[in-house]
Protein backbone atom coordinates (compact mmCIF):
# COMPACT_ATOMS: atom_id res chain seq x y z
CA UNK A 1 77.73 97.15 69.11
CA UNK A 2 80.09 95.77 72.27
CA UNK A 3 79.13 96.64 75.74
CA UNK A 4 82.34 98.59 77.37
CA UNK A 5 80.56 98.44 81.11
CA UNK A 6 77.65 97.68 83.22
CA UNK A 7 75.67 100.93 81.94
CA UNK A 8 78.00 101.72 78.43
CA UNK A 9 77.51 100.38 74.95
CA UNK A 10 80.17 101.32 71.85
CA UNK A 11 78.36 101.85 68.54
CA UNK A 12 80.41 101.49 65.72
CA UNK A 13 78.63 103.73 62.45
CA UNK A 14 79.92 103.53 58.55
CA UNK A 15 79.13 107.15 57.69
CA UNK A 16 79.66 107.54 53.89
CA UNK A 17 81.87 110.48 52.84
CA UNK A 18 82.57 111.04 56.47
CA UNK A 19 85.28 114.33 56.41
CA UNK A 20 87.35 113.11 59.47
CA UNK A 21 87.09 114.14 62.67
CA UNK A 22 89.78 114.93 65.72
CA UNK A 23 90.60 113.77 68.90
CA UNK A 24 87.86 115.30 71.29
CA UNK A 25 85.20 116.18 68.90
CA UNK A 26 81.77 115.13 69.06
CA UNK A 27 78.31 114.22 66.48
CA UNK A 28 74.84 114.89 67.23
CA UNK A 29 72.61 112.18 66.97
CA UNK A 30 68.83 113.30 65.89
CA UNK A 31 65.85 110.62 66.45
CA UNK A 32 62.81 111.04 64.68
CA UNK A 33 59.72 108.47 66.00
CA UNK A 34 56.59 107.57 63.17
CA UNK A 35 55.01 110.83 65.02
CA UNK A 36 57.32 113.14 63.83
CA UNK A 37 58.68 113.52 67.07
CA UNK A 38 62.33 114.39 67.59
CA UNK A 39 64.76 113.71 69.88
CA UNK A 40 68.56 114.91 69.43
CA UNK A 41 71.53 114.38 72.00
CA UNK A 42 75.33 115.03 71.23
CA UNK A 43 78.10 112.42 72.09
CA UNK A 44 81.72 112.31 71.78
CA UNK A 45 83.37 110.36 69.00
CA UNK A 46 85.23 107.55 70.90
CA UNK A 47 87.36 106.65 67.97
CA UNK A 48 90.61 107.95 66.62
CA UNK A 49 90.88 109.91 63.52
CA UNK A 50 92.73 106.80 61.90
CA UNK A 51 90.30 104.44 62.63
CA UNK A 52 88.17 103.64 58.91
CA UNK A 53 84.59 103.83 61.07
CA UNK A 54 83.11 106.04 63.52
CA UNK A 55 82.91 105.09 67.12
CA UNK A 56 80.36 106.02 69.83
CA UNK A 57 80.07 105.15 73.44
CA UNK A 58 76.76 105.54 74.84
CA UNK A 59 76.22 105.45 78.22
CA UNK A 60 72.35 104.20 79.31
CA UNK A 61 70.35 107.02 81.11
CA UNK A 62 67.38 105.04 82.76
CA UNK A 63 64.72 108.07 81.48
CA UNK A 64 66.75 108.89 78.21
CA UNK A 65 65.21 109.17 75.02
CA UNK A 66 68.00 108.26 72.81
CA UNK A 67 70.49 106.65 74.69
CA UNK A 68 67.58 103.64 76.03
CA UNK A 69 67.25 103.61 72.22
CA UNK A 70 70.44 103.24 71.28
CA UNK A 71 71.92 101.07 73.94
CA UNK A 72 68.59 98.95 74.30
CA UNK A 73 67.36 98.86 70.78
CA UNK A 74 69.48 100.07 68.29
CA UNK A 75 70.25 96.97 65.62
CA UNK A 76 72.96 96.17 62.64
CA UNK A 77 71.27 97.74 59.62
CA UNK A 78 69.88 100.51 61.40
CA UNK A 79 70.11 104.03 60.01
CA UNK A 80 71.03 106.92 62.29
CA UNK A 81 71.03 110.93 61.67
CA UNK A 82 73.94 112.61 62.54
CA UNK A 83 75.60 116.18 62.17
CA UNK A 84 79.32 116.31 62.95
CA UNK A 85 81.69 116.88 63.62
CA UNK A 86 81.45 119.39 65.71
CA UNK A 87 83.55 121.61 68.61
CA UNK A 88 87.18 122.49 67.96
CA UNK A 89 88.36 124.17 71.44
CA UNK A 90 88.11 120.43 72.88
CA UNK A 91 90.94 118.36 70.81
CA UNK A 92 94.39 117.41 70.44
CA UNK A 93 96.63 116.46 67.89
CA UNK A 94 100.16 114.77 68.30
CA UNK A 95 101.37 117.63 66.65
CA UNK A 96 100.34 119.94 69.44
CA UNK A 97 102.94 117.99 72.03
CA UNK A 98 102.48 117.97 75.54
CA UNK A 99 102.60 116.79 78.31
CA UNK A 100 99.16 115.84 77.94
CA UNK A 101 97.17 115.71 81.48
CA UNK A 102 93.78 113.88 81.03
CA UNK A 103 91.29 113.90 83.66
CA UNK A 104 87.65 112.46 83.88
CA UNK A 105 84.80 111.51 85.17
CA UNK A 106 82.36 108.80 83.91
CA UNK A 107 81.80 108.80 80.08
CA UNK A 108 83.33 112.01 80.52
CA UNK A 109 86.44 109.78 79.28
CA UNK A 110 85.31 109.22 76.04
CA UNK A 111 86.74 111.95 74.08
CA UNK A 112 90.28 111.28 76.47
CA UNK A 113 89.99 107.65 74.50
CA UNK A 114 89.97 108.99 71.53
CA UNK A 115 93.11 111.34 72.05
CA UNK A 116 94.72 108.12 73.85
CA UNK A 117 93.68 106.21 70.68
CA UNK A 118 95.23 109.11 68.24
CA UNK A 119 98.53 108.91 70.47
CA UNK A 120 98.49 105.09 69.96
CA UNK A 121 98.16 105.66 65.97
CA UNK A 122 100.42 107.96 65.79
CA UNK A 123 103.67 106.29 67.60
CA UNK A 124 103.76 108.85 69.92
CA UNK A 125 105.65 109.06 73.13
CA UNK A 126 104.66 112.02 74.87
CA UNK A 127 104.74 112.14 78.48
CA UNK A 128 100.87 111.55 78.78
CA UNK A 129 99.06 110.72 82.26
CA UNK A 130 95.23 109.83 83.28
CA UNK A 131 92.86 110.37 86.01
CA UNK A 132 89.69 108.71 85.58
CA UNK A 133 86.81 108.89 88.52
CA UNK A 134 83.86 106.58 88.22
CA UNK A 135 81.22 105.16 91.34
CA UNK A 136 82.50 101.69 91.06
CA UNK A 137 84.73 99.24 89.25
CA UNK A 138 81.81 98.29 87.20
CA UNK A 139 81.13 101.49 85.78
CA UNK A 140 84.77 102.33 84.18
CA UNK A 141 84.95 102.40 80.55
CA UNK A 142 87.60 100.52 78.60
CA UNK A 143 89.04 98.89 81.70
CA UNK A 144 91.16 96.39 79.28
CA UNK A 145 92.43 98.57 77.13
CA UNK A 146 93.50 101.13 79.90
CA UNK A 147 95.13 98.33 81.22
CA UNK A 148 97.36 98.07 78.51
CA UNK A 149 98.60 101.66 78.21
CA UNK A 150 101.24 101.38 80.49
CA UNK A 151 103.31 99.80 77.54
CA UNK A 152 103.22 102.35 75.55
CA UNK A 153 103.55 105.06 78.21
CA UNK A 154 100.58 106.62 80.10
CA UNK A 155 100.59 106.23 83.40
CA UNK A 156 96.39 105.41 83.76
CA UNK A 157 95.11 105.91 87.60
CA UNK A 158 91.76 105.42 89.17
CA UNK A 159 89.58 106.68 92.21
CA UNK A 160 86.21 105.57 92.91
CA UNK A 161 83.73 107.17 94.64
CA UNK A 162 81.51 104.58 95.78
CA UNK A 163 83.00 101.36 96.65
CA UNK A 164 85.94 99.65 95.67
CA UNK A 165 86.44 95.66 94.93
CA UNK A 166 88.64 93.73 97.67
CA UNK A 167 92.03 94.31 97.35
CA UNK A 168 91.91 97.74 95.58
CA UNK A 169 95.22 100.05 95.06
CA UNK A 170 93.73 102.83 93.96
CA UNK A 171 92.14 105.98 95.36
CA UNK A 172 88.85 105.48 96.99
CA UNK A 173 87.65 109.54 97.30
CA UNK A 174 86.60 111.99 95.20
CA UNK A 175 89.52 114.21 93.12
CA UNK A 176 91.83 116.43 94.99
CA UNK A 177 94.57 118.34 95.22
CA UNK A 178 96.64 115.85 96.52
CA UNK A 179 95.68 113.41 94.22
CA UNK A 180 96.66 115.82 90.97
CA UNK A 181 99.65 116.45 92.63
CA UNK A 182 100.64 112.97 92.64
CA UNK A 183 99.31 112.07 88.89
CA UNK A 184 101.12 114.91 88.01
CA UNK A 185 102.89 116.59 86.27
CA UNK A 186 103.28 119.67 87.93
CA UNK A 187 102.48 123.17 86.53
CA UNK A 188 106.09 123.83 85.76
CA UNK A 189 105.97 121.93 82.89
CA UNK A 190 103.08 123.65 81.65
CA UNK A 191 100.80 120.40 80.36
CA UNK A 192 98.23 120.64 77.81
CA UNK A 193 95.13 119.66 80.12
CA UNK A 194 91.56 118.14 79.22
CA UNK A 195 89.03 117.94 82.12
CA UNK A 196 85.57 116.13 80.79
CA UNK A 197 82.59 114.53 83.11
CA UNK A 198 79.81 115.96 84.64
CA UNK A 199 79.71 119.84 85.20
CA UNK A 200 79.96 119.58 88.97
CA UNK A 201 83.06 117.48 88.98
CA UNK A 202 84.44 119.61 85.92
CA UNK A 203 84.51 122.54 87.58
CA UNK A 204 85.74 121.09 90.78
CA UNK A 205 89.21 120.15 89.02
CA UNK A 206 89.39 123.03 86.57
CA UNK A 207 89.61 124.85 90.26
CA UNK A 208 91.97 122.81 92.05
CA UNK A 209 94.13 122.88 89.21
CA UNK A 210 94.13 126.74 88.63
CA UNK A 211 95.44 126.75 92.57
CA UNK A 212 97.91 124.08 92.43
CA UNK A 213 99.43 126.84 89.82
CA UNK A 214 98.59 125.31 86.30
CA UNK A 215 98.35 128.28 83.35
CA UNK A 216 93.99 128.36 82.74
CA UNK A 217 94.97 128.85 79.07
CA UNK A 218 95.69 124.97 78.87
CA UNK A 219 93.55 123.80 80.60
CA UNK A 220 90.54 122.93 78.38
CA UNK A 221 87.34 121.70 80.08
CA UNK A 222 84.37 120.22 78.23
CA UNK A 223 81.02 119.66 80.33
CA UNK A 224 78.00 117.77 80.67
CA UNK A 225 74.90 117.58 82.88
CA UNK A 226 71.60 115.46 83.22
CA UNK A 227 70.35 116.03 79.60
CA UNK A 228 67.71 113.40 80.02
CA UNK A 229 70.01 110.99 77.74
């Protein structure tokens, strides 16, 4: 287990006979207390499909059930339950090209890691660009390796929404239009587009981008609300 930001741990799981898993799916993960009592929440799988283990990042929901467990008191040796993976709409393969347009908010960048990740793998080169919107500087995910995409092509930007450190270069507002138009690219070239986060934001872009002209066939959208964690 790592921590990847102020409120974000990455759990790293050896599931025997494991079938694989792509870019953008998710697992559910079941609970079970001494009671009987059960508790089930579904995450996205963080890793690649090349990486040997299975990757989750869990971000900490101050009244969640299984993510205080998981983030607070999970330990090596534990056992887990899962069921995965699941969802099929959400992925991408580098076979399926691009240019890939990822855009997020939160942990809604999670599954986006794990199609970054795939690219990585793979050697590919496709044109790929990111938009990721979080409150504050502490609360982005994978700020290192981010960082380090820009060698290998993706052009990674930021806005926060609720402060930003001294000296910041990046957006300080909530998504817009002017903002996609400048991450780009435009609708022209017909991207393959992922939109994750919470449902408010998700369907906030998924808008803007259906009226800056972008084809609503590609553009994929995967959603998540205050599940209680």
């Amino acid at each position: 287990m790592r921590p990847e930001a102020a409120r974000a741990k990455t759990i790293v799981v050896e599931v025997p006979d494991w079938p694989g898993h792509l870019a953008g799916q998710h697992v559910d993960v079941r609970l079970t207390a001494e009671d009987g009592y059960q508790a089930e929440r579904s995450y996205s799988i963080a890793s690649a499909p090349e990486d040997e283990s299975l990757a989750l990042t869990v971000e900490r929901i101050d009244d969640g059930e299984v993510s205080l467990y998981l983030c607070d008191e999970l330990r090596a040796g534990d056992e887990l339950e899962l069921r995965g993976p699941i969802g099929g709409y959400f992925t991408w393969q580098v076979a399926d090209g691009g240019p890939l347009l990822l855009l997020a908010g939160g942990s809604g960048v999670v599954p986006l890691a794990a199609m970054l990740r795939h690219r990585t793998a793979r050697g590919s080169r496709v044109d790929t660009r990111l938009l990721l919107s979080a409150g504050s500087w502490d609360d982005l995910l994978y700020r290192d390796e981010l960082g380090r995409l820009g060698r290998d092509g993706v052009a990674v930007h930021y806005t926060l929404t609720r402060g930003a450190p001294p000296h910041w270069s990046g957006w300080s507002r909530r998504v817009d239009a002017e903002m996609l138009r400048e991450v780009g690219p435009g609708p022209r070239t017909q991207p393959r587009v992922f939109v994750c986060g919470p449902t408010p934001l998700v369907e906030h872009v998924a808008n803007l981008l259906v009226g800056l002209g972008h084809d609503p066939r590609l553009v994929k959208t995967e959603r998540f609300g205050p599940t209680g964690g």
